[in-house]
Each structure stands twice: as C-alpha cells, then as structure tokens.
N, C-alpha and C. Protein backbone atom coordinates (compact mmCIF):
# COMPACT_ATOMS: atom_id res chain seq x y z
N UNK A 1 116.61 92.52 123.40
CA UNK A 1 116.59 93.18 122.12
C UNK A 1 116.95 94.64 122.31
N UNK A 2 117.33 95.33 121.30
CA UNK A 2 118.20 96.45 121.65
C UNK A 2 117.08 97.61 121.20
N UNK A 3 116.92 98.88 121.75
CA UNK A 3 115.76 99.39 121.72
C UNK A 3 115.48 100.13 119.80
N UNK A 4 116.84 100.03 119.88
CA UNK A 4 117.38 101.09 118.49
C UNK A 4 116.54 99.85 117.39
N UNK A 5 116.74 98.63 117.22
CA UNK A 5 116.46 97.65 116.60
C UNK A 5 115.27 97.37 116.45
N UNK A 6 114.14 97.30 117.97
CA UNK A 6 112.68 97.23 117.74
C UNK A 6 112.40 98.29 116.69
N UNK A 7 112.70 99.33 117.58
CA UNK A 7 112.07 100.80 116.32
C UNK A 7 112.55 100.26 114.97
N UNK A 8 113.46 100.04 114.57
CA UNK A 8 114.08 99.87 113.21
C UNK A 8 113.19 98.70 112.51
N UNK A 9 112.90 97.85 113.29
CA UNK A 9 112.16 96.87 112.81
C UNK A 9 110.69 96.93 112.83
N UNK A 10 110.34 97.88 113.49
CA UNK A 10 108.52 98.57 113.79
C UNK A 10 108.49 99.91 112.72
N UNK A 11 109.72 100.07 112.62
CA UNK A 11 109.42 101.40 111.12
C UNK A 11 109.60 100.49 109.62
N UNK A 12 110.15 99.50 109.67
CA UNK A 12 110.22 98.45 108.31
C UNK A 12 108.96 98.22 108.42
N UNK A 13 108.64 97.19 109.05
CA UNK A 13 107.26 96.94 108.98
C UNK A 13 105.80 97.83 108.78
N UNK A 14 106.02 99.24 109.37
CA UNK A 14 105.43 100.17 108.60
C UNK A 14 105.41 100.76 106.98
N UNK A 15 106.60 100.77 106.83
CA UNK A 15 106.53 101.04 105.80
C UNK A 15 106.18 99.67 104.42
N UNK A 16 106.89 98.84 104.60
CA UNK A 16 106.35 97.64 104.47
C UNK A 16 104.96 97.64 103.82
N UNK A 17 103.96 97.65 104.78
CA UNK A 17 102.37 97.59 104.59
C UNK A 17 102.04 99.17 104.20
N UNK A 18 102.81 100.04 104.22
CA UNK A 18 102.15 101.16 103.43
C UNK A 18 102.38 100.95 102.17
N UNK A 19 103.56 99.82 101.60
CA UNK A 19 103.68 100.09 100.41
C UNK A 19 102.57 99.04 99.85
N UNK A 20 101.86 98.06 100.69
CA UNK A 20 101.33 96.88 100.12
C UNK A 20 99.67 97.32 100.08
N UNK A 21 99.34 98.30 101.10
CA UNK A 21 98.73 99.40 100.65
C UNK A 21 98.54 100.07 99.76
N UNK A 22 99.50 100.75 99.34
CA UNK A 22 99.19 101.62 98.07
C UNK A 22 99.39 100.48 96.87
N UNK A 23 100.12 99.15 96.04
CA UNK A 23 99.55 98.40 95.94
C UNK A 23 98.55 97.61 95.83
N UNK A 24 98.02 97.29 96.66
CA UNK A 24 96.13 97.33 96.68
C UNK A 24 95.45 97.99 96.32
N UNK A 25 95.58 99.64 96.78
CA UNK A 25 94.38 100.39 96.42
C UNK A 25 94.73 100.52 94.79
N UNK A 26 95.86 100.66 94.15
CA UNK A 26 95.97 100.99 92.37
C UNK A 26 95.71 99.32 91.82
N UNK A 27 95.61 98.03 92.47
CA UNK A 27 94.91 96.88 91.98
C UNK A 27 93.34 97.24 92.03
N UNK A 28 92.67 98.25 92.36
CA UNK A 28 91.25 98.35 93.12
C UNK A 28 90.87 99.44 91.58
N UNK A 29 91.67 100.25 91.94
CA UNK A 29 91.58 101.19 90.77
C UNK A 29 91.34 100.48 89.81
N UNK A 30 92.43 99.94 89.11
CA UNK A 30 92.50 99.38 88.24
C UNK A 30 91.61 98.11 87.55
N UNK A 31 91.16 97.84 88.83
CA UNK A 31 89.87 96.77 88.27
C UNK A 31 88.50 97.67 87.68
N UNK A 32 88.61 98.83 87.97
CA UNK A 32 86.92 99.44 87.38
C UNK A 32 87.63 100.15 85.88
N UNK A 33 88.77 99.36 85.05
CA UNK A 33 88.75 100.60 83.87
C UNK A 33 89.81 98.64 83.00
N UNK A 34 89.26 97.65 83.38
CA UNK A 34 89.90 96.45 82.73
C UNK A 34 88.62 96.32 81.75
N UNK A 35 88.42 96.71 81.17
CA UNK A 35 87.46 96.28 79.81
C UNK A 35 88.28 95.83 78.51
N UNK A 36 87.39 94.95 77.76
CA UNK A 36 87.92 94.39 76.23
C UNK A 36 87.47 95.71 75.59
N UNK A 37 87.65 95.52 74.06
CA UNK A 37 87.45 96.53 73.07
C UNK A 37 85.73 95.71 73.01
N UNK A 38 85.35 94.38 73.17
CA UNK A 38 84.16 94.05 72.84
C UNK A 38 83.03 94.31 73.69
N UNK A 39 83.39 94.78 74.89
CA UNK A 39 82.23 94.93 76.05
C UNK A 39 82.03 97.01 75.87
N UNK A 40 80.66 96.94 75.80
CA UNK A 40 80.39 98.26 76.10
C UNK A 40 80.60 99.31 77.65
N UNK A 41 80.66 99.99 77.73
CA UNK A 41 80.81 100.99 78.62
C UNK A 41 80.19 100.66 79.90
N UNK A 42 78.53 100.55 79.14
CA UNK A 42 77.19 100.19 79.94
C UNK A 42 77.41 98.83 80.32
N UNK A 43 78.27 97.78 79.98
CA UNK A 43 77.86 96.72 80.81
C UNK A 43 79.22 96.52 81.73
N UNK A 44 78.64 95.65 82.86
CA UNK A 44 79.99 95.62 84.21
C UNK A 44 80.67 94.09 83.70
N UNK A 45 82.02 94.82 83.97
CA UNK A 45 82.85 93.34 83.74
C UNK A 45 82.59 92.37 85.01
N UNK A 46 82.13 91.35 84.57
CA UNK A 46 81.53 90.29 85.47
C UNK A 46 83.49 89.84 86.37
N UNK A 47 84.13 89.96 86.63
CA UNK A 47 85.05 89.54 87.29
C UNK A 47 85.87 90.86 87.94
N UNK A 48 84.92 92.07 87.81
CA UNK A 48 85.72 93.15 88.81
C UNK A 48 84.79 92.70 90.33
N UNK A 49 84.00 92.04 90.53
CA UNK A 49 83.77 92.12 91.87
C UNK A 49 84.76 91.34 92.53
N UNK A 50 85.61 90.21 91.94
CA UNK A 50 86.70 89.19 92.37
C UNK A 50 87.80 89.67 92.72
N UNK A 51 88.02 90.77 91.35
CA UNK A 51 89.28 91.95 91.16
C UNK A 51 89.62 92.49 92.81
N UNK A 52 87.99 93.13 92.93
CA UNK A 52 88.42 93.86 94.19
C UNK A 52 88.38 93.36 95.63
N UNK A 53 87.99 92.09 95.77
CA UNK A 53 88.27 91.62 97.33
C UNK A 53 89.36 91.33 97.63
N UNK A 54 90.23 90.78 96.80
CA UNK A 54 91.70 90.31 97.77
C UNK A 54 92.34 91.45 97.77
N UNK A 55 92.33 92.50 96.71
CA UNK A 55 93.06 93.75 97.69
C UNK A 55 92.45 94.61 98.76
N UNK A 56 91.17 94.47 98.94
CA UNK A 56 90.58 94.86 99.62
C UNK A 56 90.68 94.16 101.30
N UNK A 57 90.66 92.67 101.26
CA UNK A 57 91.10 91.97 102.30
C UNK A 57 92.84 92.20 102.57
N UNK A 58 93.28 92.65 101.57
CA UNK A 58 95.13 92.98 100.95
C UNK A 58 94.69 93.82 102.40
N UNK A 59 94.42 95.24 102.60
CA UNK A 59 94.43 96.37 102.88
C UNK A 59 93.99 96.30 104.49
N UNK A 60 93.20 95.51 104.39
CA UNK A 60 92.86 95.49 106.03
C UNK A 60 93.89 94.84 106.56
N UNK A 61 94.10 93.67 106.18
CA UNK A 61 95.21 93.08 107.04
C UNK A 61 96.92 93.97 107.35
N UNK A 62 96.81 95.07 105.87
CA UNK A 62 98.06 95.26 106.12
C UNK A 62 97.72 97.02 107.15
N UNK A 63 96.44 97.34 107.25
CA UNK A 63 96.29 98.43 108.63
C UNK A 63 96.91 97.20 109.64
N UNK A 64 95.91 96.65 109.59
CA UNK A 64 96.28 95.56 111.64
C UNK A 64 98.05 95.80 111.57
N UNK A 65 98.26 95.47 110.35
CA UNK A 65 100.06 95.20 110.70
C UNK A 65 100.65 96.91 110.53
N UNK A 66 100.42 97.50 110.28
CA UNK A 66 100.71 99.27 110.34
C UNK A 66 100.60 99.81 111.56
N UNK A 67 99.16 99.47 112.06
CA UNK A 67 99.07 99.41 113.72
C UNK A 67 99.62 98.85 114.73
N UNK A 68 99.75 97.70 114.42
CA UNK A 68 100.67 97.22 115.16
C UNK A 68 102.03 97.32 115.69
N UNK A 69 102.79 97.61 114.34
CA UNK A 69 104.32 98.62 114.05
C UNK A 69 104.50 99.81 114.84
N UNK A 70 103.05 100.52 114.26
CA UNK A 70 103.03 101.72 115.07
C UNK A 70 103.11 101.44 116.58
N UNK A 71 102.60 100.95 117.39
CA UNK A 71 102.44 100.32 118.89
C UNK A 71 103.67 100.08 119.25
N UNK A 72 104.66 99.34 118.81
CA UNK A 72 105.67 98.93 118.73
C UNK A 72 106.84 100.35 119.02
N UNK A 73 106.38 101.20 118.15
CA UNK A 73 106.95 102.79 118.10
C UNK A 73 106.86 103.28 119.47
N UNK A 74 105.35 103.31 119.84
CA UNK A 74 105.10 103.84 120.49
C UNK A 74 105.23 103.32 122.16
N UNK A 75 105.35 102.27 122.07
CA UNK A 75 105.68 101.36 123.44
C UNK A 75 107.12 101.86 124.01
N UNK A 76 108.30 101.71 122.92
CA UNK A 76 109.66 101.61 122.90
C UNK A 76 109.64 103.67 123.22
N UNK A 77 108.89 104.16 122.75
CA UNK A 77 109.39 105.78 122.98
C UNK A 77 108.67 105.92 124.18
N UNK A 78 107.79 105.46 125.12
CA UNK A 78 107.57 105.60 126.15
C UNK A 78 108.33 105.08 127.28
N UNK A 79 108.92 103.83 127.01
CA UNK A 79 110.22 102.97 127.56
C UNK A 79 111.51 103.87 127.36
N UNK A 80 111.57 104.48 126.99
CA UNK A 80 112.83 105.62 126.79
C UNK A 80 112.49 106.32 127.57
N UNK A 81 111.41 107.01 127.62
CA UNK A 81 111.07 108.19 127.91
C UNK A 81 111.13 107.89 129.29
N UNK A 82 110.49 106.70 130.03
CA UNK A 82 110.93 106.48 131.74
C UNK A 82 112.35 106.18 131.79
N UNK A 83 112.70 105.83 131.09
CA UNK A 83 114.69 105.61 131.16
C UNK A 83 115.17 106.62 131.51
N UNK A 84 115.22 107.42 130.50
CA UNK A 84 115.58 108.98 130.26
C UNK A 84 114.93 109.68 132.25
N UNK A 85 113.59 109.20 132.23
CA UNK A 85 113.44 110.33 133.82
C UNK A 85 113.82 109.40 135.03
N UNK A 86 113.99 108.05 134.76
CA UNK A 86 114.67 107.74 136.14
C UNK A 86 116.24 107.64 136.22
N UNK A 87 116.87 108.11 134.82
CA UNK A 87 118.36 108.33 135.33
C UNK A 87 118.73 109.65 135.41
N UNK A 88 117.96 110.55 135.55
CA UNK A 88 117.37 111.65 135.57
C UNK A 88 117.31 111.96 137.21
C-alpha cells in the first residue's frame, strides 16, 4: 500500500466520524427541546431517554474509529520519518 494512500485513507476516516460526531451530539441536543404544544415544560418527555442512547453509543464508537485513523497517521509519519533518516 502506498504511504500517500494510508494517510489519505486515515484522514477520510477521521473526518468521517467527526462528522458523525457532530451529528450525534445536535441528535442529543435536540432530544431535550422535542416537546408537543400539549405537554408542559415541567413534565419530561418519556422517550428522550431512548432519543439519547444511540447517539450517545453513535459517539463512542465513532472516537474508537477517530483514534484509530489517528494511529494510522501517526504510525505512517513515523515510518517516513525512519525512511527519511536511513537514506539519510
């Protein structure tokens, strides 16, 4: 695999899960302000606790994969970086 390509494909994938990230967190938001005109202020909408776990499980899974990308970055610029000093 060509080194230019991992990175290219470890910075997609970052960005990727940052966007599925921010995604999640405005589904999270957005579950504490889903009220009818018939429910008062004072009472909790019985289906925001549902609202907020799958983006919440959304969000963890997509760190592991952000981290991971990142690693990927960071593996390949250290693999250069001995390239670079042993033709050196």
């Amino acid at each position: 695999m060509d080194i230019g390509s991992a990175t290219n494909q470890a910075l997609i994938g970052m960005q990727s899960s940052q966007r599925e990230m921010v995604n999640s967190a405005q589904q999270i938001a957005a579950a504490g302000t889903t009220q009818t005109q018939s429910q008062s202020a004072a009472q909790p909408v019985a289906g925001n606790t549902m609202d907020v776990v799958e983006p919440l499980i959304n969000i963890t899974q997509q760190q592991q994969v952000f981290d991971a990308s990142a690693r990927v970055v960071s593996a390949e610029s250290e693999n250069l970086g001995r390239l670079i000093d042993t033709e050196a």
